[in-house]
C-alpha atoms as a PDB file:
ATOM      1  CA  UNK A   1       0.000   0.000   0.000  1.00  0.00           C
ATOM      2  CA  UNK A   2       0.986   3.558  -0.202  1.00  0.00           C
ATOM      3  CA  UNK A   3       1.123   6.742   2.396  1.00  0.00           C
ATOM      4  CA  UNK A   4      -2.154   8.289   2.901  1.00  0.00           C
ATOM      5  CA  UNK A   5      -1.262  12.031   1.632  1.00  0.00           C
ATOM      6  CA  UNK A   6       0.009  14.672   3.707  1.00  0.00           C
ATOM      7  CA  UNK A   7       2.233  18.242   4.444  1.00  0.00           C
ATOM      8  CA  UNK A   8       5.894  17.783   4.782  1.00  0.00           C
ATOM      9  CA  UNK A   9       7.789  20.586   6.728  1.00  0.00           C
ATOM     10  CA  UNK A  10      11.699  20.203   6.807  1.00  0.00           C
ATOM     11  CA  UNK A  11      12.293  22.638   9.416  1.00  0.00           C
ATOM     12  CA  UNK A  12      16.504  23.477   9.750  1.00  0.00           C
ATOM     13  CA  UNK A  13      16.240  24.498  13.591  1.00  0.00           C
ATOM     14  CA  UNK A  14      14.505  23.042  16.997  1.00  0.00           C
ATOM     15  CA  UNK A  15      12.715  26.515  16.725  1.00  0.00           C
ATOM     16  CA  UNK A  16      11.561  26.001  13.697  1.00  0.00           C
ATOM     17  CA  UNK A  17      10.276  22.419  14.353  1.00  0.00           C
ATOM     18  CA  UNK A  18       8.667  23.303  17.551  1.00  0.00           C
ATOM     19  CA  UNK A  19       6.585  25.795  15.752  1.00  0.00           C
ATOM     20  CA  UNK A  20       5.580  23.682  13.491  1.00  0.00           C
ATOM     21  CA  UNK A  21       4.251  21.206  15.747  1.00  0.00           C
ATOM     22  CA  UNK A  22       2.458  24.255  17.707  1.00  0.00           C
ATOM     23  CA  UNK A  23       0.818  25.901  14.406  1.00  0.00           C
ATOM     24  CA  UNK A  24      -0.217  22.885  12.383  1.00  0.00           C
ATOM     25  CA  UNK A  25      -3.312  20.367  13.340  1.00  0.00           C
ATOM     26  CA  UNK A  26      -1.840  16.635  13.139  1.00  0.00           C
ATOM     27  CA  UNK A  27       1.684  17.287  12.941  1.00  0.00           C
ATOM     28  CA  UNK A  28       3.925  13.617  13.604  1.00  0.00           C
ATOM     29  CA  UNK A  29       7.716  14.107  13.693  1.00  0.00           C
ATOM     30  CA  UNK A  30       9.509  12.200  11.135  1.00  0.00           C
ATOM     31  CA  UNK A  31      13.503  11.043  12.820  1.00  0.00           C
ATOM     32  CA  UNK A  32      14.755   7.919  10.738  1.00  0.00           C
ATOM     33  CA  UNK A  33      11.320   6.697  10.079  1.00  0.00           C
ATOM     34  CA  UNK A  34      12.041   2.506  10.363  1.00  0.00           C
ATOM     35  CA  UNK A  35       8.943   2.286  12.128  1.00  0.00           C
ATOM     36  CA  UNK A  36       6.905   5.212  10.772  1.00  0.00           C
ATOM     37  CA  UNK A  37       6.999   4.936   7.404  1.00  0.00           C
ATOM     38  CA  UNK A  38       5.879   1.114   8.243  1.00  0.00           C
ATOM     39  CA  UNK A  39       3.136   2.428  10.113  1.00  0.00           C
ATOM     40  CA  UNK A  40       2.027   4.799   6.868  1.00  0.00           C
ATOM     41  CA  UNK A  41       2.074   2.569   3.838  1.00  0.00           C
ATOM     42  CA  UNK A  42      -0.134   0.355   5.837  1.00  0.00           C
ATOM     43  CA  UNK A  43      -2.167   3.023   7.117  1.00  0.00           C
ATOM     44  CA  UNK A  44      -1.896   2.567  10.476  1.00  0.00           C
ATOM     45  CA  UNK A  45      -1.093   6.032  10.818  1.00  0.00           C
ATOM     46  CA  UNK A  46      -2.773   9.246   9.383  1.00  0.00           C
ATOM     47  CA  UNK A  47      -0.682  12.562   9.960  1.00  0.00           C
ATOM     48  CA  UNK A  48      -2.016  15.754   8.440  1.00  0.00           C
ATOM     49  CA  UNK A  49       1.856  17.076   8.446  1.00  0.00           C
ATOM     50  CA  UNK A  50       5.107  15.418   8.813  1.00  0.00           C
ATOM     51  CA  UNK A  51       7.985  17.475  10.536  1.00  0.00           C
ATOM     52  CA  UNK A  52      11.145  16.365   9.348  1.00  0.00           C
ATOM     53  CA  UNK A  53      13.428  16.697  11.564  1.00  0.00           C
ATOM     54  CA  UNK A  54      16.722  15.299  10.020  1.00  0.00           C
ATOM     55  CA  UNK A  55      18.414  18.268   9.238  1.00  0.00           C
ATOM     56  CA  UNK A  56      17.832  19.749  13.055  1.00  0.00           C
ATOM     57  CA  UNK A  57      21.880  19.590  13.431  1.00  0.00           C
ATOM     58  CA  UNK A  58      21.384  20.474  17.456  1.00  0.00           C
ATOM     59  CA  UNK A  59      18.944  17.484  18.216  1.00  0.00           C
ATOM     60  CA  UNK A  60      21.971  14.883  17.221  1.00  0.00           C
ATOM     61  CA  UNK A  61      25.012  14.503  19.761  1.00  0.00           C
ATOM     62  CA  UNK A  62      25.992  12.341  22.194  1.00  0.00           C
ATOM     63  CA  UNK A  63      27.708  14.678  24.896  1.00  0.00           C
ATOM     64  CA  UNK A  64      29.419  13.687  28.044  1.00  0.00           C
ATOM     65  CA  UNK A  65      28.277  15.716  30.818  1.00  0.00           C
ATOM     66  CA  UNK A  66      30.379  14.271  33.849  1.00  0.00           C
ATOM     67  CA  UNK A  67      27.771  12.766  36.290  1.00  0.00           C
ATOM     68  CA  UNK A  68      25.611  12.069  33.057  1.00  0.00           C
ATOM     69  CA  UNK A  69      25.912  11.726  29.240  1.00  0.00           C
ATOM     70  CA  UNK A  70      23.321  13.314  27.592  1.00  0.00           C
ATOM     71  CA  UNK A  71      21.993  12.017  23.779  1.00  0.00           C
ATOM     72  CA  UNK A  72      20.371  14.258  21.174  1.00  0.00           C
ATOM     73  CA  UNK A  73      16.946  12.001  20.075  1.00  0.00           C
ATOM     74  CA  UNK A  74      17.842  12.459  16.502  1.00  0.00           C
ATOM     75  CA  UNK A  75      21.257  11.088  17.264  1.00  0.00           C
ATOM     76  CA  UNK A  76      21.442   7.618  14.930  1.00  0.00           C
ATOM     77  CA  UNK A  77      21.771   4.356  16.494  1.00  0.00           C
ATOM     78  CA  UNK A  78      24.787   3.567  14.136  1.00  0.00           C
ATOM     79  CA  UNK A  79      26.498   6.364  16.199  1.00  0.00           C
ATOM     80  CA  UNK A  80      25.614   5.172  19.639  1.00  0.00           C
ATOM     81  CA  UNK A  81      27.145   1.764  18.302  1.00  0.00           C
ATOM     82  CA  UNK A  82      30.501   2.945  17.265  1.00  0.00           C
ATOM     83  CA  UNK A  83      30.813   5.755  20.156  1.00  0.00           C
ATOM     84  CA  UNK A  84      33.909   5.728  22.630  1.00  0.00           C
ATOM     85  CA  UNK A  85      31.809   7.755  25.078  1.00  0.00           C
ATOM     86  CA  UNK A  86      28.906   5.089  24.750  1.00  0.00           C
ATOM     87  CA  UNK A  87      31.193   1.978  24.979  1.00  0.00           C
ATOM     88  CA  UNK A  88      33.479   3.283  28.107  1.00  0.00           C
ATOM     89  CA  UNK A  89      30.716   4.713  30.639  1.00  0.00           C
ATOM     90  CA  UNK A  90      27.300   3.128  29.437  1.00  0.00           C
ATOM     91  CA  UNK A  91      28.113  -0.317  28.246  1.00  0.00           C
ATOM     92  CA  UNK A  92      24.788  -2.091  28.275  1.00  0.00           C
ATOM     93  CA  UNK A  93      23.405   0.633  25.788  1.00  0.00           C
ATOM     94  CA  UNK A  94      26.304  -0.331  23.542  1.00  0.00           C
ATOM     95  CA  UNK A  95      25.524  -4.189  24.333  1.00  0.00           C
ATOM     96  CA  UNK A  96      21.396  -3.804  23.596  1.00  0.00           C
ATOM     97  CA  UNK A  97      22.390  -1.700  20.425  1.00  0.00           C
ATOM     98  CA  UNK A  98      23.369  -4.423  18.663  1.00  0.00           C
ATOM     99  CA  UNK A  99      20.262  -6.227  18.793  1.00  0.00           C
ATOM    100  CA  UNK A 100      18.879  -3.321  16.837  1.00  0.00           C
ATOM    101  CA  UNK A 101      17.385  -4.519  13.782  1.00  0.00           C
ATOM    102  CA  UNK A 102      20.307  -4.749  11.575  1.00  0.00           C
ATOM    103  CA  UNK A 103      22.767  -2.438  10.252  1.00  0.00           C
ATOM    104  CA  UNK A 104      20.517  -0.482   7.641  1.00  0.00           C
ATOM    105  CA  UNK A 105      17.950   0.231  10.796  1.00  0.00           C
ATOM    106  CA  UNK A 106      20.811   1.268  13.151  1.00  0.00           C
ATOM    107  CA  UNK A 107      21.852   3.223  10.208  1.00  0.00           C
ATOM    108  CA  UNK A 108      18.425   5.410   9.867  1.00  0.00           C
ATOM    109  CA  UNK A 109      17.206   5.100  12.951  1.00  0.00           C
ATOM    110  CA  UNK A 110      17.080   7.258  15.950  1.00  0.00           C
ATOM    111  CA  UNK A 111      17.271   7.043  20.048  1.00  0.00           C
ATOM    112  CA  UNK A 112      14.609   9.511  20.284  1.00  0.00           C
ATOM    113  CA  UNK A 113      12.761   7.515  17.819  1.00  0.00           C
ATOM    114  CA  UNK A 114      12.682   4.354  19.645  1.00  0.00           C
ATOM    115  CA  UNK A 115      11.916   6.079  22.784  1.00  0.00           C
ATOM    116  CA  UNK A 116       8.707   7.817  21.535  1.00  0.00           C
ATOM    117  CA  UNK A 117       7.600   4.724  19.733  1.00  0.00           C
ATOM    118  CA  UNK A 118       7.623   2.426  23.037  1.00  0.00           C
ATOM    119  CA  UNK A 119       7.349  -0.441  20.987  1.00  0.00           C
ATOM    120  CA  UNK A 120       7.611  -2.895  24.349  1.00  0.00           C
ATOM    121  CA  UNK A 121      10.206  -5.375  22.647  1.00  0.00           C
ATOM    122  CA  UNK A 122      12.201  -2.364  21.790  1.00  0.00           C
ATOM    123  CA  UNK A 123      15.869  -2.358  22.907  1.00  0.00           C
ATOM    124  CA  UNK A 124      16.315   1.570  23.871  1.00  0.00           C
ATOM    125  CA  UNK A 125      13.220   1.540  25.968  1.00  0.00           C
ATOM    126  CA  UNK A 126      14.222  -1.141  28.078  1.00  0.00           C
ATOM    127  CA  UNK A 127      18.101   0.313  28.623  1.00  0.00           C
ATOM    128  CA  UNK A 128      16.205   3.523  29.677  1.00  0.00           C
ATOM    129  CA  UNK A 129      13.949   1.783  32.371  1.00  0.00           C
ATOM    130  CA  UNK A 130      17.092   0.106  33.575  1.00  0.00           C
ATOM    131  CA  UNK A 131      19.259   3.000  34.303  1.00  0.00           C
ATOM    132  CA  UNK A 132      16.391   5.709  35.529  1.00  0.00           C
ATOM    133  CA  UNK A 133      16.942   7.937  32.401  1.00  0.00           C
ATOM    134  CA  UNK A 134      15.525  11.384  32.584  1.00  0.00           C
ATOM    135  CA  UNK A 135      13.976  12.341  28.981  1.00  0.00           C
ATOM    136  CA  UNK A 136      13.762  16.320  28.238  1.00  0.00           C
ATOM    137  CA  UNK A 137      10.816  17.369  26.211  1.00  0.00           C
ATOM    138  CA  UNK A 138      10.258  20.614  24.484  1.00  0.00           C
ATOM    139  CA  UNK A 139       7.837  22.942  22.983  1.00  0.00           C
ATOM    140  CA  UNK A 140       7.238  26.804  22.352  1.00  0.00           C
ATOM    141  CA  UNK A 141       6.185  26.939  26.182  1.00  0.00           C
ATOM    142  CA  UNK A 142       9.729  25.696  27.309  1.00  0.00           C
ATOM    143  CA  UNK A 143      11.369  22.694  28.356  1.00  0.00           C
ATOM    144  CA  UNK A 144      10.536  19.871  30.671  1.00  0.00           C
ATOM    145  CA  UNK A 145      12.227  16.604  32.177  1.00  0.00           C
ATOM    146  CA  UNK A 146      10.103  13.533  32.349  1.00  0.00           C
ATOM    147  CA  UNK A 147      11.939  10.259  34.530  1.00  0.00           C
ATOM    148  CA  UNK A 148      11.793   7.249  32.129  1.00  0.00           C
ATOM    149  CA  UNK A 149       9.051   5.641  34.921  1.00  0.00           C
ATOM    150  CA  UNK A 150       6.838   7.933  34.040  1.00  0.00           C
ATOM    151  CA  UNK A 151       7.778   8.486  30.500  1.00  0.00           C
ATOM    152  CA  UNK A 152       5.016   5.394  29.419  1.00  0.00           C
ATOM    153  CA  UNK A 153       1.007   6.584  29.137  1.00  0.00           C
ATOM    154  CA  UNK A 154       0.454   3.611  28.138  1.00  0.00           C
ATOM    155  CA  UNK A 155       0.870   1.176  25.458  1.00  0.00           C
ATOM    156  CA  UNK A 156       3.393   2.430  22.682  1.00  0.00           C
ATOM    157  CA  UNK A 157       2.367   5.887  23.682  1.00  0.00           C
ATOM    158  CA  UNK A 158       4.736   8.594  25.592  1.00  0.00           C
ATOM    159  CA  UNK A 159       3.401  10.877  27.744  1.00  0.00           C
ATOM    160  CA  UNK A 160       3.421  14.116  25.319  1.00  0.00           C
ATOM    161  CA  UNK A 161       2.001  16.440  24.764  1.00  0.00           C
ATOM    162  CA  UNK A 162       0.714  16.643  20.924  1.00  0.00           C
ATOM    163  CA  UNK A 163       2.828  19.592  20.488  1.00  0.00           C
ATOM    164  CA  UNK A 164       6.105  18.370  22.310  1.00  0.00           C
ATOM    165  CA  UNK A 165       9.071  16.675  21.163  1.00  0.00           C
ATOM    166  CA  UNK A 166      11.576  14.795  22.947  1.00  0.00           C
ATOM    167  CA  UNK A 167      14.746  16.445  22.297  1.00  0.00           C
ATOM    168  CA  UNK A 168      17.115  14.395  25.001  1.00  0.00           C
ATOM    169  CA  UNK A 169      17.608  11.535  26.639  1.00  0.00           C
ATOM    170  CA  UNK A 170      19.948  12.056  29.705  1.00  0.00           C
ATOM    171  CA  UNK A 171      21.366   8.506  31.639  1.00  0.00           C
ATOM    172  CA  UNK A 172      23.652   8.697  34.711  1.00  0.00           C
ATOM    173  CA  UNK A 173      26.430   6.105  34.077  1.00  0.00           C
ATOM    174  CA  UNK A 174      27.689   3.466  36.891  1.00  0.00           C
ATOM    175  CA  UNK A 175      30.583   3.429  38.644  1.00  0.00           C
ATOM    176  CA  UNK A 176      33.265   2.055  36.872  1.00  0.00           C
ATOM    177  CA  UNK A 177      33.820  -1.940  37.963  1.00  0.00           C
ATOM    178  CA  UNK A 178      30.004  -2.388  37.536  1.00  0.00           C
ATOM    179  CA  UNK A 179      29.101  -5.419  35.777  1.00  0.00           C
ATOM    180  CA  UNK A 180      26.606  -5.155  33.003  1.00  0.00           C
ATOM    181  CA  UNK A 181      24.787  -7.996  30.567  1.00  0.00           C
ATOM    182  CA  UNK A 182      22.150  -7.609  28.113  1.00  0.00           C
ATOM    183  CA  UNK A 183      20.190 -10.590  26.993  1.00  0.00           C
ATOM    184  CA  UNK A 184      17.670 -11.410  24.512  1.00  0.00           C
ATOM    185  CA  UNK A 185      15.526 -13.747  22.454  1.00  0.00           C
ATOM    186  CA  UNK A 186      14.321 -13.685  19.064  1.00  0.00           C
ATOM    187  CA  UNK A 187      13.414 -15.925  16.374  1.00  0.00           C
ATOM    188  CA  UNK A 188      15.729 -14.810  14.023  1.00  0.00           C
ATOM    189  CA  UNK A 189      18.489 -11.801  14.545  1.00  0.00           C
ATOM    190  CA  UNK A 190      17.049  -8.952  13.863  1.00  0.00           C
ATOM    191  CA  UNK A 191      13.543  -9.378  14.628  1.00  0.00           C
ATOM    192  CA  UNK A 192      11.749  -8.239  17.591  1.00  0.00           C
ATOM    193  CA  UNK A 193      12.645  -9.085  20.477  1.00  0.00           C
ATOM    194  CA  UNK A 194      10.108 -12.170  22.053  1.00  0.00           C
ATOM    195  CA  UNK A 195      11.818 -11.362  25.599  1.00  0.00           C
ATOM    196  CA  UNK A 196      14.928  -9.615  26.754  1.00  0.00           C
ATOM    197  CA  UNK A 197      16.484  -8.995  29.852  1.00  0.00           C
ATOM    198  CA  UNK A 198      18.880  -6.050  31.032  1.00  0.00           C
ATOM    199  CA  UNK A 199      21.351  -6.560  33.973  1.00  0.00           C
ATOM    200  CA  UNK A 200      23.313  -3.828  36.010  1.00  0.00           C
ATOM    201  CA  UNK A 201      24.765  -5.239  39.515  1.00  0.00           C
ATOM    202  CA  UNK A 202      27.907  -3.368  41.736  1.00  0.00           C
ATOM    203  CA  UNK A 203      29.627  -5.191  44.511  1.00  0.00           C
ATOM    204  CA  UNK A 204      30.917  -2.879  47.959  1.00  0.00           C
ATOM    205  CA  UNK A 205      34.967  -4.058  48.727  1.00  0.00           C
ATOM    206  CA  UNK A 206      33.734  -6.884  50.995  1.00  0.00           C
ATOM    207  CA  UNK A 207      32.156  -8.865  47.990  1.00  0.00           C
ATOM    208  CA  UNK A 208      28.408  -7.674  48.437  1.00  0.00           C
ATOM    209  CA  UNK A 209      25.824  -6.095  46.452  1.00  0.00           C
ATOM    210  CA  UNK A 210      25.108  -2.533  46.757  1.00  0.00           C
ATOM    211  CA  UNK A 211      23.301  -1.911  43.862  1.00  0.00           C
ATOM    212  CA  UNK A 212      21.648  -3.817  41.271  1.00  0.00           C
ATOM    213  CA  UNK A 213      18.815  -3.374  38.410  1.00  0.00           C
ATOM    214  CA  UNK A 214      16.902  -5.871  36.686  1.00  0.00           C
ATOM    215  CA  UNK A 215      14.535  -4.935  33.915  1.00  0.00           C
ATOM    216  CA  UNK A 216      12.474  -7.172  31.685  1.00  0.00           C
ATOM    217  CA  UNK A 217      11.500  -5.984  27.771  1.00  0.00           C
ATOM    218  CA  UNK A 218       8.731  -7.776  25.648  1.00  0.00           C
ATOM    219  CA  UNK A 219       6.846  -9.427  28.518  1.00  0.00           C
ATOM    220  CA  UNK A 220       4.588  -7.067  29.130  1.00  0.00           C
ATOM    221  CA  UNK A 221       2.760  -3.615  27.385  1.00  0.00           C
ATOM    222  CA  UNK A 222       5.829  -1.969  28.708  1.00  0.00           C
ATOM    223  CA  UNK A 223       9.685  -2.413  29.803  1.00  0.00           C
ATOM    224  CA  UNK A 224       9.484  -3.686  33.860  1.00  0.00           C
ATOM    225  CA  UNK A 225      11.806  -3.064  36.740  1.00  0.00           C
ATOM    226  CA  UNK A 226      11.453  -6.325  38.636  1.00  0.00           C
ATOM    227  CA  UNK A 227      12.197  -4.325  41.741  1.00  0.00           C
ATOM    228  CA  UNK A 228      11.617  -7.801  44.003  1.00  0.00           C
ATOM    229  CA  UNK A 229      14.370  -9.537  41.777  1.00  0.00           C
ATOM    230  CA  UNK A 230      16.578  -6.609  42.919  1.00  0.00           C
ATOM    231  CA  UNK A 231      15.685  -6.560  46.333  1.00  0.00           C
ATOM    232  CA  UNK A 232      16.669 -10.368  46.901  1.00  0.00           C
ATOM    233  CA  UNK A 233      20.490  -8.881  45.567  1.00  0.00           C
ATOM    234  CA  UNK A 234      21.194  -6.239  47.756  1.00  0.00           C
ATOM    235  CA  UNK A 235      22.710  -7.189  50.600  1.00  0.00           C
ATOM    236  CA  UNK A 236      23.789 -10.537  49.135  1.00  0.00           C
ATOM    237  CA  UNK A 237      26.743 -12.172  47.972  1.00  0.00           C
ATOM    238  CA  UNK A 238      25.420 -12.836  44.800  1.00  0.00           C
ATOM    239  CA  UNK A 239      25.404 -16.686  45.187  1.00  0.00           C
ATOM    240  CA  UNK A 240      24.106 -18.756  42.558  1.00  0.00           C
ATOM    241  CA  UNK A 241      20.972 -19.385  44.990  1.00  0.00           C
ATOM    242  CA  UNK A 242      20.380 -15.588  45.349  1.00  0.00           C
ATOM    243  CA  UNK A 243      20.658 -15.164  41.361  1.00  0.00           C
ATOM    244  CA  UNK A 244      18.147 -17.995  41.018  1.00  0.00           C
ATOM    245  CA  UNK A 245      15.837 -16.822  43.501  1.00  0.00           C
ATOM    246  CA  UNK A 246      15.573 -13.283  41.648  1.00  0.00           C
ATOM    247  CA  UNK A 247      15.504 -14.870  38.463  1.00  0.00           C
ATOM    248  CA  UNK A 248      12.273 -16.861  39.812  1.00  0.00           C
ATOM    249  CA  UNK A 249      10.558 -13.150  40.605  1.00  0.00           C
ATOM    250  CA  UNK A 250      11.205 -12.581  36.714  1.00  0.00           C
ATOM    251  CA  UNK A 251       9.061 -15.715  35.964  1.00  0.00           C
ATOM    252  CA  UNK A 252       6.331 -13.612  38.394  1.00  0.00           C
ATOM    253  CA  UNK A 253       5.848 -10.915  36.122  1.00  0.00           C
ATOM    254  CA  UNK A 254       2.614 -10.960  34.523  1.00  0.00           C
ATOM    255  CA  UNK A 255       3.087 -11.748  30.798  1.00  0.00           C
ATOM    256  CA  UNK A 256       1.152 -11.345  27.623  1.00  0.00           C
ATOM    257  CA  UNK A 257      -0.107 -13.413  25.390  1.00  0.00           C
ATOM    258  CA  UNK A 258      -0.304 -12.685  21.456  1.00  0.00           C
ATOM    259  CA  UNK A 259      -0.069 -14.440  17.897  1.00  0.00           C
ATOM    260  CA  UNK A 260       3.715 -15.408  18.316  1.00  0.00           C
ATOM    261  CA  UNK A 261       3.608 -16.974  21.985  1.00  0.00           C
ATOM    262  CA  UNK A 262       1.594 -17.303  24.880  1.00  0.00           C
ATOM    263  CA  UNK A 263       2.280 -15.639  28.172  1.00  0.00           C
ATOM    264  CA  UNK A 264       3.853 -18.208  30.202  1.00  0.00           C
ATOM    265  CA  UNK A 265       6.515 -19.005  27.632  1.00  0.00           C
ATOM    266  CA  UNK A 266       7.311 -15.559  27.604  1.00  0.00           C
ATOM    267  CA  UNK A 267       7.738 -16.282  31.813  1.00  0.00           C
ATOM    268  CA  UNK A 268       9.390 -18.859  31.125  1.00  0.00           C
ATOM    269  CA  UNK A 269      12.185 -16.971  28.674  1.00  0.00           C
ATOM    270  CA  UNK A 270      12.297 -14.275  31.115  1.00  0.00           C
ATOM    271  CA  UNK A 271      13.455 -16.404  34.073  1.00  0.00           C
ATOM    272  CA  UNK A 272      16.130 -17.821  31.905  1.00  0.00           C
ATOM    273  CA  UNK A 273      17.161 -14.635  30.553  1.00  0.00           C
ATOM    274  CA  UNK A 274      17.438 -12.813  33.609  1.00  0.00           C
ATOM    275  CA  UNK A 275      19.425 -15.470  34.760  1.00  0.00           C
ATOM    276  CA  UNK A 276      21.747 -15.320  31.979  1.00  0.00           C
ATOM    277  CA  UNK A 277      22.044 -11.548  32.517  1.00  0.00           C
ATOM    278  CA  UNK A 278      22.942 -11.945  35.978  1.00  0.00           C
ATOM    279  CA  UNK A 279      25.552 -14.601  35.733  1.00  0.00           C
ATOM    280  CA  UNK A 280      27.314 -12.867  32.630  1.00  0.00           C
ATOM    281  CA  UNK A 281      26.853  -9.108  34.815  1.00  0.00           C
ATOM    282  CA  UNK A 282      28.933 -10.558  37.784  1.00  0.00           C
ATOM    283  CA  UNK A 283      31.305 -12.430  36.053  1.00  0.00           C
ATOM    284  CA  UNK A 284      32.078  -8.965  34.462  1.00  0.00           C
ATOM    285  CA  UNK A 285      32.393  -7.469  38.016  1.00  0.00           C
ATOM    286  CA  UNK A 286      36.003  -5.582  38.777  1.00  0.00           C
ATOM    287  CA  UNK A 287      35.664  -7.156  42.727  1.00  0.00           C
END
């Protein structure tokens, strides 16, 4: 099928963008398009206007702030996926990155992208939920920052405003000797993900967690911090009976069922996963 017809603004400033989205009815911002463009030849989607951002130079960066490392939302995946900053201070993005789709998707399409669609066996998403990631939207009234918890309205839909734009995402990295692991299962590479799992876990000097995160994609309408998998950590010596009994609260989560598997395989995958994760996290530990 072909793209309903529509306006297409290719504004060359945030400005110019933001106005756009304020003065025209049905505006949808256009990033790398891999899933909108989908989503108009089928005519799942019906914009009156597209706003093109590609050529909005300031919306694509990935800067290192010090106690956080800020990323433009038109910034391309291909560049989080070859960045130095990316790969030294937040290496599970780099990990989940290249699970991406393949190397033509990573090539068109965006962080901010993802983020907005919310697709819940999306990659970005779920690397957001698992590092508390503060997301800063914009319009003509000004700027403000939304925590990745409450980023979600619901399914595959971000709490904006129809004339706001995410312009930033913002994560804090870990301290360095964190161990990290980003699982995943899909029926072929490349394709959705059916479940993944993403892993963050710090030991103190005497051997014992201080800090962990454990956050399930593709079981559910949206990512989940399994906050009683993380609980059974802390405090722990991360023995294998403490990583199975918070893998176990991953097989908890309430699943859903749809045409490619039922719910409690997709319990099933995330126990395993998360398990995975966790081994593969500590073994990466600098004790």
């Amino acid at each position: 099928m072909k793209a309903p017809s529509f306006q297409y603004v290719l504004p060359q400033t945030l400005d110019e963008a933001l106005a756009a989205l304020h003065e025209m009815e049905g505006s949808r911002i256009l990033a790398g398009g891999q899933s909108l463009l989908a989503m108009l030849n089928m005519r799942f989607a019906f914009p009156e206007v597209l706003v093109d951002i590609g050529r909005v130079g300031e919306l694509a960066h990935i800067t290192d702030r010090g106690q956080s490392i800020e990323i433009g939302s038109a910034t391309r995946q291909r560049d989080i996926e070859f960045s130095d900053v990316i790969a030294r201070r937040l290496p599970l993005l780099r990990e989940a990155i290249g699970h991406v789709g393949h190397r033509q998707t990573r090539n068109r399409g965006t962080v901010g992208g993802s983020l907005c669609q919310l697709d819940p066996s999306a990659e970005i998403p779920t690397v957001a939920m698992a590092m508390d990631a503060t997301l800063t939207a914009a319009s003509v009234r000004g700027r403000r920052e939304i925590s990745m918890a409450h980023f979600p309205a619901g399914y595959m839909t971000p709490s904006l405003e129809p004339d706001e734009m995410l312009v930033s995402v913002s994560l804090r990295p870990w301290a360095s000797g964190h161990g990290h692991a980003f699982e995943e299962y899909a029926r072929r590479h490349g394709d959705f993900a059916i479940v993944s799992a993403a892993v963050l876990i710090s030991l103190d000097a005497q051997g014992v967690v201080d800090r962990a995160s454990v956050t399930l994609g593709g079981v559910s309408a949206l990512p989940v911090r399994v906050k009683a998998a993380e609980q059974v950590l802390l405090g722990s010596r991360a023995q294998a009976a403490d990583l199975a009994a918070a893998a176990a609260f991953c097989k908890a989560v309430e699943a859903t069922s749809d045409s490619h598997v039922q719910g409690w395989y997709r319990q099933h995958l995330a126990q395993v996963l998360c398990g995975r994760a966790l081994k593969r996290a500590l073994e990466r530990v600098e004790r």
